[in-house]
N, C-alpha and C. Protein backbone atom coordinates (compact mmCIF):
# COMPACT_ATOMS: atom_id res chain seq x y z
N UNK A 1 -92.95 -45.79 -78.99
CA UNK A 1 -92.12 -44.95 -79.86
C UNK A 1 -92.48 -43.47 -79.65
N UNK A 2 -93.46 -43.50 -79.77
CA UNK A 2 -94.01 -42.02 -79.37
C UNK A 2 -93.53 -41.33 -78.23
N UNK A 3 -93.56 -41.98 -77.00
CA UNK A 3 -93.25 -41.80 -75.67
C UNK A 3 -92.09 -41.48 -75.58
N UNK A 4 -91.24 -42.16 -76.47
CA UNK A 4 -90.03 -41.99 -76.81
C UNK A 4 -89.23 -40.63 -77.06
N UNK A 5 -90.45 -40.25 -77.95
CA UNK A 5 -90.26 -38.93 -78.70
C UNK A 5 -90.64 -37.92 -77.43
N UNK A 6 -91.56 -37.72 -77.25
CA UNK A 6 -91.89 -37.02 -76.13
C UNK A 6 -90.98 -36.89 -75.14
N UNK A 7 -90.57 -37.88 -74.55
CA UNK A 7 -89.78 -38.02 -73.84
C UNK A 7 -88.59 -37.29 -74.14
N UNK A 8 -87.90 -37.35 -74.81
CA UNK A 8 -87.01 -37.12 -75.53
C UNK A 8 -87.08 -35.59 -75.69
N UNK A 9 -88.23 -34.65 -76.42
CA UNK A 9 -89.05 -33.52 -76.65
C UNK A 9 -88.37 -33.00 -74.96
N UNK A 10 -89.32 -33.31 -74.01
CA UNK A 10 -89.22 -32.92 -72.89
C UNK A 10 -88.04 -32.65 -72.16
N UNK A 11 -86.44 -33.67 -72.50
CA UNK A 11 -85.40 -33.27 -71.82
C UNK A 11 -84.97 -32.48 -72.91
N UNK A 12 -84.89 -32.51 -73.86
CA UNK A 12 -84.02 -31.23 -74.75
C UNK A 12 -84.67 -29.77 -74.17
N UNK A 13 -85.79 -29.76 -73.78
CA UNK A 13 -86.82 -28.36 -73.42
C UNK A 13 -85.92 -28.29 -71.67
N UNK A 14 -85.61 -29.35 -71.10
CA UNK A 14 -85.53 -29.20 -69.79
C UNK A 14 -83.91 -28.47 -70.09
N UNK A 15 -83.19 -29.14 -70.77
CA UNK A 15 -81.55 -28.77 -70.84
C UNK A 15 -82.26 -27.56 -71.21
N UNK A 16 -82.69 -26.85 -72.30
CA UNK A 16 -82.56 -25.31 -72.72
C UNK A 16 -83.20 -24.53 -71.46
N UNK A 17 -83.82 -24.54 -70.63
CA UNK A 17 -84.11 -24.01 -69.38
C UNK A 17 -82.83 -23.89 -68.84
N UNK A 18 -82.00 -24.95 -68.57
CA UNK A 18 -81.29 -25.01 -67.63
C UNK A 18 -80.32 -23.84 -68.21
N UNK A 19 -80.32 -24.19 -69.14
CA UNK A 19 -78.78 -23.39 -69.97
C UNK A 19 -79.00 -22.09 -69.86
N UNK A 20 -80.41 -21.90 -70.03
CA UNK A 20 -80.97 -19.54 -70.62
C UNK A 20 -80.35 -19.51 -68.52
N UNK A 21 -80.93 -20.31 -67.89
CA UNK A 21 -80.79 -20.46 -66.24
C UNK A 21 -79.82 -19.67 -66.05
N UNK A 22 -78.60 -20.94 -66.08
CA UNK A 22 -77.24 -20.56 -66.17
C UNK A 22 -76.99 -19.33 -66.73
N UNK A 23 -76.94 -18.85 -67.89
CA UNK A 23 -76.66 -17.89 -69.22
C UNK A 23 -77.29 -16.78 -68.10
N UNK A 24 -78.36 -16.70 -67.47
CA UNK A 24 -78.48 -15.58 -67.20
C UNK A 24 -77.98 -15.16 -65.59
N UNK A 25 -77.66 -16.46 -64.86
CA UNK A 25 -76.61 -16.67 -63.88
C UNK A 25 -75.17 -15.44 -63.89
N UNK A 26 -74.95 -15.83 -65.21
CA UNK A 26 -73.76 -15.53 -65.54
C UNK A 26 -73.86 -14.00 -66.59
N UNK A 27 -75.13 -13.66 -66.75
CA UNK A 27 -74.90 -12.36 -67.53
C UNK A 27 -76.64 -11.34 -67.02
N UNK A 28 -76.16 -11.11 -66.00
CA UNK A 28 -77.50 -10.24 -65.35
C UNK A 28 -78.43 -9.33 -66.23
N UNK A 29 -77.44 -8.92 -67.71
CA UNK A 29 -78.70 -8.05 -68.44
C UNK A 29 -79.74 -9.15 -68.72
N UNK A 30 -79.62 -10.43 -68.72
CA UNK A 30 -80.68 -11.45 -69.66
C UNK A 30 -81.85 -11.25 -67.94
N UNK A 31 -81.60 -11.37 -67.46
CA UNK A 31 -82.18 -11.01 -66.06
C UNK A 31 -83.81 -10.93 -66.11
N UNK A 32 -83.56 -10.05 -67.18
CA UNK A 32 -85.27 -9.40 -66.72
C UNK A 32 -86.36 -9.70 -68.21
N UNK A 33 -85.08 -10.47 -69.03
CA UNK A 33 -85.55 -11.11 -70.14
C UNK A 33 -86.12 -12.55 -69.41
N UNK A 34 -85.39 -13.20 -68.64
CA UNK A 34 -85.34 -14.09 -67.81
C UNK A 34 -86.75 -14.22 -67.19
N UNK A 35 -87.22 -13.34 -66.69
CA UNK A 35 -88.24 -13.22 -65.64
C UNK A 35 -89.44 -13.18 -67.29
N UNK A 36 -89.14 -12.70 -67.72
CA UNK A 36 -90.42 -12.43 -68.50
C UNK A 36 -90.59 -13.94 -69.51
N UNK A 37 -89.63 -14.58 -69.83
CA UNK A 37 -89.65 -16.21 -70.28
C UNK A 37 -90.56 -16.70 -68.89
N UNK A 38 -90.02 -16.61 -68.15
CA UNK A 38 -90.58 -17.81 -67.05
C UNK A 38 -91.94 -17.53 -66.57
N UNK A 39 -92.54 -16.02 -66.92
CA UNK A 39 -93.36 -15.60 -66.97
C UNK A 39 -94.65 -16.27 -67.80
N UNK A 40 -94.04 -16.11 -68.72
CA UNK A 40 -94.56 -16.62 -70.06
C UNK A 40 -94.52 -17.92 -70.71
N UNK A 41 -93.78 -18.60 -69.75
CA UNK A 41 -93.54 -20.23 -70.67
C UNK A 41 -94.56 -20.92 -70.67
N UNK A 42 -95.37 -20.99 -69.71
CA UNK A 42 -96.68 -22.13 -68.87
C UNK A 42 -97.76 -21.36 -70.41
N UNK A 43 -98.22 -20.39 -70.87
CA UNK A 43 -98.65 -19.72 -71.17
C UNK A 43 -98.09 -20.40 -73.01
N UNK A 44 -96.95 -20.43 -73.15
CA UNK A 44 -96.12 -20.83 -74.76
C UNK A 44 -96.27 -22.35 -74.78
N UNK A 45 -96.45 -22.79 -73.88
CA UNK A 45 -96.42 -24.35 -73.96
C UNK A 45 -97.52 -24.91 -73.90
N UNK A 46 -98.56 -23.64 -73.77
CA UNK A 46 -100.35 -24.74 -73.73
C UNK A 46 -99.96 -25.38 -72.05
């Protein structure tokens, strides 16, 4: 059940990556907001 959850935890986190991805695909000011998330995620997530 747990695993479950986690599991679960982990693709909702993977779709919102994908989406800011896209989102900033499609709107270059998020750009450098962009770089500084991906910068910083390994770092927000333990």
């Amino acid at each position: 059940r747990l695993a479950n959850i986690l599991e679960r935890q982990a693709q909702k986190r993977i779709e919102l990556d994908t989406g800011l991805l896209e989102r900033v695909a499609v709107e270059p000011r998020f750009a450098r907001f962009a770089r500084l998330v991906v910068q910083y995620a390994p770092t927000l997530r333990g």
